[in-house]
PDB file of N, CA and C in Angstrom:
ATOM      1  N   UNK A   1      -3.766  35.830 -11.356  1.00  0.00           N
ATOM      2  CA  UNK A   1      -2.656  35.228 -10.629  1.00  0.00           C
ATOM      3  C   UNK A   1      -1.866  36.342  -9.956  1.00  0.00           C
ATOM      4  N   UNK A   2      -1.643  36.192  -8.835  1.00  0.00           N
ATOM      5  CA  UNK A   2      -0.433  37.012  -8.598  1.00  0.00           C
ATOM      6  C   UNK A   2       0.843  36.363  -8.258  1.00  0.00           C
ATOM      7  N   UNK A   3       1.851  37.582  -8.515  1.00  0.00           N
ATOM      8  CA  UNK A   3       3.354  36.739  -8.889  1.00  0.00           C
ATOM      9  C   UNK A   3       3.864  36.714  -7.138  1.00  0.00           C
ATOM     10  N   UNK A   4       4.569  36.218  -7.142  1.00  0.00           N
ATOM     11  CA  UNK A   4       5.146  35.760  -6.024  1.00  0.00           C
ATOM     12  C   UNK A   4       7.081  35.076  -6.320  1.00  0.00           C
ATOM     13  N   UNK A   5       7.826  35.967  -5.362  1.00  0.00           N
ATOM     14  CA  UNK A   5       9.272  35.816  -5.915  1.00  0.00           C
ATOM     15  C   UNK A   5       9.822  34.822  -4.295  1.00  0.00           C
ATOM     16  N   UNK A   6      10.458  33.625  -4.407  1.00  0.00           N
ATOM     17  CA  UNK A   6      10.557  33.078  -3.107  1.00  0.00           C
ATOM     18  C   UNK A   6      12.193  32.590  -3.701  1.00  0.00           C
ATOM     19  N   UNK A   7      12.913  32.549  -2.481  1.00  0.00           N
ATOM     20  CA  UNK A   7      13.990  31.559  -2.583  1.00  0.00           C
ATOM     21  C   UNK A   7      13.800  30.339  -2.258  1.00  0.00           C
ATOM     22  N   UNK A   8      14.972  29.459  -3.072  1.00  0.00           N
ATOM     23  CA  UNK A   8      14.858  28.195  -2.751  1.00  0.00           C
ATOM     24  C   UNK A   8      16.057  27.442  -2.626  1.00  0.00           C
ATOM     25  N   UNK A   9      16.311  26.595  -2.061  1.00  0.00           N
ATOM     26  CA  UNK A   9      17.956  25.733  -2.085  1.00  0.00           C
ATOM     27  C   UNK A   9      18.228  25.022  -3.213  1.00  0.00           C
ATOM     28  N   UNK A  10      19.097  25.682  -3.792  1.00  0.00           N
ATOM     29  CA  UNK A  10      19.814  24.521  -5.198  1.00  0.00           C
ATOM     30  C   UNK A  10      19.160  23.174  -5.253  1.00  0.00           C
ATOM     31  N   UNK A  11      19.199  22.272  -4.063  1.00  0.00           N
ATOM     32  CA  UNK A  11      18.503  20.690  -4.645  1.00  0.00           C
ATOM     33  C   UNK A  11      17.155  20.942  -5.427  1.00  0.00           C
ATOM     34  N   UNK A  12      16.046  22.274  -4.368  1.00  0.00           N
ATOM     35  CA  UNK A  12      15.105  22.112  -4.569  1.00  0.00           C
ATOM     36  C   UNK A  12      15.192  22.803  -5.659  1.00  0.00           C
ATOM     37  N   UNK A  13      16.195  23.734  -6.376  1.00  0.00           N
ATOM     38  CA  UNK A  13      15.768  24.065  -7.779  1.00  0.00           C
ATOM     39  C   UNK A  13      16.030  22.723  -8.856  1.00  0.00           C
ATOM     40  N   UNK A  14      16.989  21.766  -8.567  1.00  0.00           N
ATOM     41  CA  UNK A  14      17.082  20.759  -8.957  1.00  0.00           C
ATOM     42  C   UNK A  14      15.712  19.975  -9.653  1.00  0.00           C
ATOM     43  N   UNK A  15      15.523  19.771  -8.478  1.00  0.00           N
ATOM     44  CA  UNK A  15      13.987  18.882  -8.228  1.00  0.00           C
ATOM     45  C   UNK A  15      13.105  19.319  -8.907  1.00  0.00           C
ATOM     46  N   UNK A  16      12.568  20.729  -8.906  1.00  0.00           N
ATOM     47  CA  UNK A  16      11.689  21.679  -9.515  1.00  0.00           C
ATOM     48  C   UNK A  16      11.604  21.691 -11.040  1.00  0.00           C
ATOM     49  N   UNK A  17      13.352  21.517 -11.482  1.00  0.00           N
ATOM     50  CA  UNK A  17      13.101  21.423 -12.532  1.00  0.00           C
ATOM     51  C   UNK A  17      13.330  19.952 -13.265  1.00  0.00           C
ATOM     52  N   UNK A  18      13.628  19.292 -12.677  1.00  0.00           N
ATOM     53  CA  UNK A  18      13.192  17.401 -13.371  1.00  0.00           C
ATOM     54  C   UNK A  18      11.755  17.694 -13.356  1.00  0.00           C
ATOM     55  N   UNK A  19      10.977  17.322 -12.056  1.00  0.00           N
ATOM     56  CA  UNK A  19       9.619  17.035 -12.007  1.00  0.00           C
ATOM     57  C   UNK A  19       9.173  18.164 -13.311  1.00  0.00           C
ATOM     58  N   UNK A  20       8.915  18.776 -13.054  1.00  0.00           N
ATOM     59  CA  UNK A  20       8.367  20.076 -14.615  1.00  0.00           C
ATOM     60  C   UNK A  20       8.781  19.403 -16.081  1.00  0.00           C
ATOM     61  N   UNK A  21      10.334  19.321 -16.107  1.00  0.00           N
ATOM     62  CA  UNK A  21      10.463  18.297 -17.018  1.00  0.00           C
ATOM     63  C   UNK A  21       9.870  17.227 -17.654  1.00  0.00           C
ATOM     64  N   UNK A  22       9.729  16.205 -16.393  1.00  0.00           N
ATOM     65  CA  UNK A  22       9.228  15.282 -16.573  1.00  0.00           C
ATOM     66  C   UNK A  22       7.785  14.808 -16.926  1.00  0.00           C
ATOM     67  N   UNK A  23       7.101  15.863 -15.847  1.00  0.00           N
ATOM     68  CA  UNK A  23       5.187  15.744 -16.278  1.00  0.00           C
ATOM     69  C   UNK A  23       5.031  16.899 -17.304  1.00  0.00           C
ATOM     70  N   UNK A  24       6.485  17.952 -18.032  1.00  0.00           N
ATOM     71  CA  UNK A  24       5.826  18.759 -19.110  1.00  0.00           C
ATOM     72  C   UNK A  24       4.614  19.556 -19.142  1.00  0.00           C
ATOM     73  N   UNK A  25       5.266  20.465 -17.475  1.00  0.00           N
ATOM     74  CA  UNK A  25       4.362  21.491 -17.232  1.00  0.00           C
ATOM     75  C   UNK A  25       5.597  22.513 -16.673  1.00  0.00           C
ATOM     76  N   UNK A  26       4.968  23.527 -16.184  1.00  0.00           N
ATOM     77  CA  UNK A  26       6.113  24.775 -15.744  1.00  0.00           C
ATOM     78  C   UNK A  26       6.039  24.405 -13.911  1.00  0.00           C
ATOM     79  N   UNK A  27       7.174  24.765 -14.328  1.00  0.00           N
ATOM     80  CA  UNK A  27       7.690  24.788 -12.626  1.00  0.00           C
ATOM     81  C   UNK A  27       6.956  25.620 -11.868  1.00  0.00           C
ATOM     82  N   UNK A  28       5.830  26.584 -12.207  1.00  0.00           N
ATOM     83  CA  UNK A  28       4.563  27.555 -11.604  1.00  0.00           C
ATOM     84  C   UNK A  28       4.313  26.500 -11.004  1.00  0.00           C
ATOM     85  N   UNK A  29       3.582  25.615 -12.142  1.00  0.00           N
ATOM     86  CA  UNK A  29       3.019  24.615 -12.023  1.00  0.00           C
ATOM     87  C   UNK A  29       2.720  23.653 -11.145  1.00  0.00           C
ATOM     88  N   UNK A  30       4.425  23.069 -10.798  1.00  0.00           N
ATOM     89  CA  UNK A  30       4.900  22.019  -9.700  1.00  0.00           C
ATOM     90  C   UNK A  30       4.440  23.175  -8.656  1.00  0.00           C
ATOM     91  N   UNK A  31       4.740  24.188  -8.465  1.00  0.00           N
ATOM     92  CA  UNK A  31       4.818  24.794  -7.059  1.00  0.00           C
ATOM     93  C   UNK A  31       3.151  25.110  -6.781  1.00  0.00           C
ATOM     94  N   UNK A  32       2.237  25.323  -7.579  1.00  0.00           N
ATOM     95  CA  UNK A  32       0.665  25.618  -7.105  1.00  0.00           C
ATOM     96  C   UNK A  32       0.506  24.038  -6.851  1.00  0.00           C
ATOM     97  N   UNK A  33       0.638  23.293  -7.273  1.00  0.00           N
ATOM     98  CA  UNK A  33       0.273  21.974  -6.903  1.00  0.00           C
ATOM     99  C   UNK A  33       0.924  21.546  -5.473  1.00  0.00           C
ATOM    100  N   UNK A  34       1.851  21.651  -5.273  1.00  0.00           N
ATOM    101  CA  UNK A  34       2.378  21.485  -4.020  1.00  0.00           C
ATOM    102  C   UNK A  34       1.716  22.120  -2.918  1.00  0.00           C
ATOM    103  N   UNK A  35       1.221  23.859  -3.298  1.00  0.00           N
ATOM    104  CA  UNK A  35       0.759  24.228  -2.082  1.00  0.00           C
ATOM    105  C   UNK A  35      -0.505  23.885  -2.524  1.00  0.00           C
ATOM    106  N   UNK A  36      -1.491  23.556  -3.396  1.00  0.00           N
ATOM    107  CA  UNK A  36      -2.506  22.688  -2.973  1.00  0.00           C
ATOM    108  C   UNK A  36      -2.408  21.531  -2.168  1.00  0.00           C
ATOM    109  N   UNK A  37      -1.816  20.787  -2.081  1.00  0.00           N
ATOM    110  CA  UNK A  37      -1.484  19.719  -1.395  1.00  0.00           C
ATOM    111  C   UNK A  37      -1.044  20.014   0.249  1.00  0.00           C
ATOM    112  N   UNK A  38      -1.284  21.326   0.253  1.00  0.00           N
ATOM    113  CA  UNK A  38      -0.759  21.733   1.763  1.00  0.00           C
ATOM    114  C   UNK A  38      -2.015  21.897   2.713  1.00  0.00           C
ATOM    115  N   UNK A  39      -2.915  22.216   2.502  1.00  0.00           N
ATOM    116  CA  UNK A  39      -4.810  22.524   2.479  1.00  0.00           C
ATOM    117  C   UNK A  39      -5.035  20.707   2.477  1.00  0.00           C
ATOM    118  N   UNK A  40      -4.775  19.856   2.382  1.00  0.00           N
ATOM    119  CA  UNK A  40      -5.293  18.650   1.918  1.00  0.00           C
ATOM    120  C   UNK A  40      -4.804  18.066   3.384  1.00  0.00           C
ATOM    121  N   UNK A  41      -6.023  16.568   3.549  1.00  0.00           N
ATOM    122  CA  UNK A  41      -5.690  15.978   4.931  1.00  0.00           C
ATOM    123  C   UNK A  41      -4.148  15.553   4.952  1.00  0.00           C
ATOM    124  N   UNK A  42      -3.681  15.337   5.933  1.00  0.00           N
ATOM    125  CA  UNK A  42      -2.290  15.313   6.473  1.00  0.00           C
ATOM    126  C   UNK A  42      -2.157  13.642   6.004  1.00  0.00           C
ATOM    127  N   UNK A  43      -1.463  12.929   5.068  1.00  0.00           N
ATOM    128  CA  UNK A  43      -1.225  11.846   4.700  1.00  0.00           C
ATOM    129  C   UNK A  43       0.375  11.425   5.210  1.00  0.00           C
ATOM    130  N   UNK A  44       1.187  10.671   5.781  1.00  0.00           N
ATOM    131  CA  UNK A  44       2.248  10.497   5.073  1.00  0.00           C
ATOM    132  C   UNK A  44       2.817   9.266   4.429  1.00  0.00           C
ATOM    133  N   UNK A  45       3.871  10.242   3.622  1.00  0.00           N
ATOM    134  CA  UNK A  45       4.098   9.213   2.012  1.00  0.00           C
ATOM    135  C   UNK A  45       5.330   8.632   2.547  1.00  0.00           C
ATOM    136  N   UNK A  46       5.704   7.526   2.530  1.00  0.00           N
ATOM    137  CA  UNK A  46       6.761   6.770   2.717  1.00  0.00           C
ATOM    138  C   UNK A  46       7.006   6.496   0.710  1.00  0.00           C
ATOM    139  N   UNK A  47       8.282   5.953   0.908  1.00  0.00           N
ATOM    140  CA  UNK A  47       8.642   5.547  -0.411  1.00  0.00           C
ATOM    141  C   UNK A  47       8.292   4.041  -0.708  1.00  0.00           C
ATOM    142  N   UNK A  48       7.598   3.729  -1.734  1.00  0.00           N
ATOM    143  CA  UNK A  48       6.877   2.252  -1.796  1.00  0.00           C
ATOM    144  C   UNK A  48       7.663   1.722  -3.009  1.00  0.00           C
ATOM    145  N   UNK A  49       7.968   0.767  -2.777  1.00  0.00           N
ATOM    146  CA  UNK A  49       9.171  -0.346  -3.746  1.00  0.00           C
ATOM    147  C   UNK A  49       7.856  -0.688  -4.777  1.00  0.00           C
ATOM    148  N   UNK A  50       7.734  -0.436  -6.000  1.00  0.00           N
ATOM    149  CA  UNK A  50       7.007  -1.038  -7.172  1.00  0.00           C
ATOM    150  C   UNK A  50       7.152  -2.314  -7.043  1.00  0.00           C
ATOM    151  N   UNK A  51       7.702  -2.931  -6.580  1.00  0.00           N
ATOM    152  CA  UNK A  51       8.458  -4.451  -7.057  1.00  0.00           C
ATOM    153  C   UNK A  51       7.710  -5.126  -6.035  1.00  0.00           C
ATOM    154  N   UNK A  52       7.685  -4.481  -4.825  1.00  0.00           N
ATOM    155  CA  UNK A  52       6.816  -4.959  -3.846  1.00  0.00           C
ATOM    156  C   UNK A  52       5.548  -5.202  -3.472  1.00  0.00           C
ATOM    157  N   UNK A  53       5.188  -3.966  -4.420  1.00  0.00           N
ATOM    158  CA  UNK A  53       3.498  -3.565  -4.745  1.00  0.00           C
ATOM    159  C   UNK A  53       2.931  -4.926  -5.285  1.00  0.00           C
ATOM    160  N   UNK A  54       4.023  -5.245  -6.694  1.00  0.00           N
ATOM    161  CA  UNK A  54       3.398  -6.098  -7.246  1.00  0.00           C
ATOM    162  C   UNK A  54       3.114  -7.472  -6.504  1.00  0.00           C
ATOM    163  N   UNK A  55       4.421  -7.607  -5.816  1.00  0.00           N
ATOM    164  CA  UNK A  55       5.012  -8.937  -5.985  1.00  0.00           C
ATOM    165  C   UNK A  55       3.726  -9.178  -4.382  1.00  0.00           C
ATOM    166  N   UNK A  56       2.888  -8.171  -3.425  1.00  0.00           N
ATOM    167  CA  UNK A  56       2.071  -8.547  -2.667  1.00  0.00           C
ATOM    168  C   UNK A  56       0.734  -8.533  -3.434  1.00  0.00           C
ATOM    169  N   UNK A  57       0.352  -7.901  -4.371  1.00  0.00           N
ATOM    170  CA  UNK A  57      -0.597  -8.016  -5.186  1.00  0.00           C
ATOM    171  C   UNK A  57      -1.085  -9.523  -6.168  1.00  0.00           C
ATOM    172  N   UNK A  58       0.078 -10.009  -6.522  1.00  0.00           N
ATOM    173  CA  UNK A  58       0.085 -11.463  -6.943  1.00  0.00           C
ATOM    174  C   UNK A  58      -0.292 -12.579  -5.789  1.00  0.00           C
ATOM    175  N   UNK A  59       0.573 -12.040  -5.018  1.00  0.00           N
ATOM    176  CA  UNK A  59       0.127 -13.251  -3.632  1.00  0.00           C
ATOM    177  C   UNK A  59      -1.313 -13.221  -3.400  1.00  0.00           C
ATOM    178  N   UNK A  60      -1.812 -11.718  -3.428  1.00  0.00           N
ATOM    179  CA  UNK A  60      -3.338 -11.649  -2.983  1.00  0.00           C
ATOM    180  C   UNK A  60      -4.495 -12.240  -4.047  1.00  0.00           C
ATOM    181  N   UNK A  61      -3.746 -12.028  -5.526  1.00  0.00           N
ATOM    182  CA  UNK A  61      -4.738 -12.757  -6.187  1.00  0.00           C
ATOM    183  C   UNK A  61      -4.745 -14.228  -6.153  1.00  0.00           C
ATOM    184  N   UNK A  62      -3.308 -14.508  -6.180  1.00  0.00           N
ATOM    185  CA  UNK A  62      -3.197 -16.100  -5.714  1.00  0.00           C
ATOM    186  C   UNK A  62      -4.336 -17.056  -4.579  1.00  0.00           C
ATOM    187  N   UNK A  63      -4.046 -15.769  -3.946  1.00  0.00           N
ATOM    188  CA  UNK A  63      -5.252 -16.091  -2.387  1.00  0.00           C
ATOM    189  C   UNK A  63      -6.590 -16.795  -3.436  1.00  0.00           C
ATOM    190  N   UNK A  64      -7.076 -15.778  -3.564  1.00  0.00           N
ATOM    191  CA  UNK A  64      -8.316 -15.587  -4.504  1.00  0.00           C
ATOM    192  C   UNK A  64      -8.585 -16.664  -5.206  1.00  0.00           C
ATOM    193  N   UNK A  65      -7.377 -17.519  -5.967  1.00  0.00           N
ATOM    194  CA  UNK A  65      -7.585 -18.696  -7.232  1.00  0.00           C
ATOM    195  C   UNK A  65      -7.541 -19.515  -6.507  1.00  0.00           C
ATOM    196  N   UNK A  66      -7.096 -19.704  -5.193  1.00  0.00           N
ATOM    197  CA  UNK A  66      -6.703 -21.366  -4.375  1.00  0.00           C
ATOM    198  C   UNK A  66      -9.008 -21.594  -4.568  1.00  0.00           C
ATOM    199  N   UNK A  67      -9.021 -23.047  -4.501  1.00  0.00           N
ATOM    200  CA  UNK A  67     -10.187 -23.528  -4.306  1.00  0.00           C
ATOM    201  C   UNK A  67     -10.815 -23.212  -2.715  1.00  0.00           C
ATOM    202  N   UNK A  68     -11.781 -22.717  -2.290  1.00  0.00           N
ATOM    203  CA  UNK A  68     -12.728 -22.246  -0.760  1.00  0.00           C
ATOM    204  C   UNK A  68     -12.449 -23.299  -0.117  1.00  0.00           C
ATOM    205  N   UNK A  69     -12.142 -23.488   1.139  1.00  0.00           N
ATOM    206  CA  UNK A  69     -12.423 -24.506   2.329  1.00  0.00           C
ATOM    207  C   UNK A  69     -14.426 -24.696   2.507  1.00  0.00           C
ATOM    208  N   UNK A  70     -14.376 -25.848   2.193  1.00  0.00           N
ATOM    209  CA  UNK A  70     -16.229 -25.958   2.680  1.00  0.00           C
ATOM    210  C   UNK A  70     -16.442 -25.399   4.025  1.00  0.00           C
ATOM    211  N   UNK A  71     -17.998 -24.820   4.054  1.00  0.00           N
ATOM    212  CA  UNK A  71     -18.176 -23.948   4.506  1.00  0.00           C
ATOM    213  C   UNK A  71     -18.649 -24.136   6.406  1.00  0.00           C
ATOM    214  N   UNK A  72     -18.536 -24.316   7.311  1.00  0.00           N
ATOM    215  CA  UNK A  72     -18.821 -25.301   8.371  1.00  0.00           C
ATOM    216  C   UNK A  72     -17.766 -26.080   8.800  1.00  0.00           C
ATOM    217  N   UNK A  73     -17.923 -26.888   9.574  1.00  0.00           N
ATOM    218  CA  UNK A  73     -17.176 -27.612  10.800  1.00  0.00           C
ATOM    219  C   UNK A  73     -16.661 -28.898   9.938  1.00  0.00           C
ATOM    220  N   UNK A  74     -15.018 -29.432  10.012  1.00  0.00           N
ATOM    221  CA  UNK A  74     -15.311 -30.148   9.418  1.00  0.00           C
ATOM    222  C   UNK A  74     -15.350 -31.653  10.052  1.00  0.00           C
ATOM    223  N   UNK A  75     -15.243 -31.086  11.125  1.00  0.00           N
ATOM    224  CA  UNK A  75     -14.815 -32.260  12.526  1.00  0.00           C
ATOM    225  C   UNK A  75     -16.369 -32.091  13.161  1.00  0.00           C
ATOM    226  N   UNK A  76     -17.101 -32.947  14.054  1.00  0.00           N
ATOM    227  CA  UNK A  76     -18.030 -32.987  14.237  1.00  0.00           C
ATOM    228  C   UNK A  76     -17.503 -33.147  16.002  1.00  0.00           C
ATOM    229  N   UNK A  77     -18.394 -32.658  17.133  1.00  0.00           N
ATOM    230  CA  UNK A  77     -18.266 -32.533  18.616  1.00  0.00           C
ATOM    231  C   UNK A  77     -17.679 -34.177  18.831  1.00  0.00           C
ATOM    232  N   UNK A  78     -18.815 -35.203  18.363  1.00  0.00           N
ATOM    233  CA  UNK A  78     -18.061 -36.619  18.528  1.00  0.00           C
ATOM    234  C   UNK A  78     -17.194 -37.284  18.064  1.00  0.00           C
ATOM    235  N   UNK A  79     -16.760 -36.691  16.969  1.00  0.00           N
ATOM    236  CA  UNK A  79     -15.417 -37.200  16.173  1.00  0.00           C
ATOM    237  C   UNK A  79     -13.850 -36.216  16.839  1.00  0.00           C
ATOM    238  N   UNK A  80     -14.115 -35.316  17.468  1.00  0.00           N
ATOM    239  CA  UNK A  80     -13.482 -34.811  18.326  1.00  0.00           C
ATOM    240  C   UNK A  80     -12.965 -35.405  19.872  1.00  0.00           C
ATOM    241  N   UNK A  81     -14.519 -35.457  20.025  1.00  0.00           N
ATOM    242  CA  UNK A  81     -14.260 -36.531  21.727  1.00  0.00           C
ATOM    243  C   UNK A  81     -13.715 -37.814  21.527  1.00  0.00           C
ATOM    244  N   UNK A  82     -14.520 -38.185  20.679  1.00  0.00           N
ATOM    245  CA  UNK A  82     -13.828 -39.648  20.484  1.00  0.00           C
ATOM    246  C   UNK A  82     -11.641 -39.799  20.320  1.00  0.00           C
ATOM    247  N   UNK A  83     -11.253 -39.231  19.663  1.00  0.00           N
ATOM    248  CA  UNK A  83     -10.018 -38.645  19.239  1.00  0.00           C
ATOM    249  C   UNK A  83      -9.862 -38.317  20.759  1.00  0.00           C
ATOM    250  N   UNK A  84      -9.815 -37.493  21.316  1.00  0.00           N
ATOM    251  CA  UNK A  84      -9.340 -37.078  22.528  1.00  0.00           C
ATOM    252  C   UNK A  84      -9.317 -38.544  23.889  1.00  0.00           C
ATOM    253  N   UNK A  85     -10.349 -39.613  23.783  1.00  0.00           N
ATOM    254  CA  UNK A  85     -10.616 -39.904  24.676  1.00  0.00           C
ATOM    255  C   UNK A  85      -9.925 -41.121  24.438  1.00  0.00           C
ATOM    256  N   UNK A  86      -9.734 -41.611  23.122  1.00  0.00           N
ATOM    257  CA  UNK A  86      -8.654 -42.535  22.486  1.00  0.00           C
ATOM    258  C   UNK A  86      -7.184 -42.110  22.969  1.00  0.00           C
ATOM    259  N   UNK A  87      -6.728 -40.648  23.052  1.00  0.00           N
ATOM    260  CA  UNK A  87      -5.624 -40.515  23.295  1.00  0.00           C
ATOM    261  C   UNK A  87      -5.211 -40.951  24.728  1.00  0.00           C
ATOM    262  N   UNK A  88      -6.164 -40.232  25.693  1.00  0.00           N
ATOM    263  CA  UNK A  88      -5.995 -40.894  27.084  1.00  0.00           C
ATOM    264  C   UNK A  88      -5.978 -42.366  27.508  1.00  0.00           C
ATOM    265  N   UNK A  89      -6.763 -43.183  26.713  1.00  0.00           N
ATOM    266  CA  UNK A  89      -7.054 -44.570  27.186  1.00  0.00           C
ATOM    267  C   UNK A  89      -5.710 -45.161  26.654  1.00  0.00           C
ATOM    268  N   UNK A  90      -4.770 -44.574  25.612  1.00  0.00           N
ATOM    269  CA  UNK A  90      -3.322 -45.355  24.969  1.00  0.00           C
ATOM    270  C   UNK A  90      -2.664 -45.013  26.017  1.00  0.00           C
ATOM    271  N   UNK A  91      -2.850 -44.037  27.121  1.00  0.00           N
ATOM    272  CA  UNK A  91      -1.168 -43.673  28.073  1.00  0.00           C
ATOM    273  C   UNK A  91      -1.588 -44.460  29.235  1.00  0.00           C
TER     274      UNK A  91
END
């Protein structure tokens, strides 16, 4: 390894040290991971509401449990015309 001495702005020592805290690794740590993540395709992260995750994830399985529409037409070319040609002959 070699050492490396950098400044940083108070929040980000903040930050540096929750996250380390929190996943119970060293703040080295947080910082090689970060600049791995710098080498990596260009993603960006917006902040995603958990609540939202779920609450579109339920809808989608919901999708899933409703019963299939049969598979094909369910109107036939003459049950169509007919309907249409009924409408004109009432005006």
């Amino acid at each position: 390894m070699v050492r490396k001495q950098v400044y940083i702005e108070p929040r980000h020592d903040r930050m540096l040290k929750r996250r380390a805290k929190q996943q119970g690794v060293t703040e080295a740590e947080i910082i090689r991971e970060a600049l791995d993540h710098v080498d990596a395709p260009v993603v960006r992260r917006r902040h995603v509401d958990p609540d939202a995750v779920r609450e579109a994830v339920a809808f989608m399985r919901s999708l899933s449990a409703r019963p299939q529409q049969p598979k094909g037409r369910a109107l036939t070319r003459e049950s169509l015309y007919e309907d249409r040609i009924g409408r004109w002959t009432k005006s």
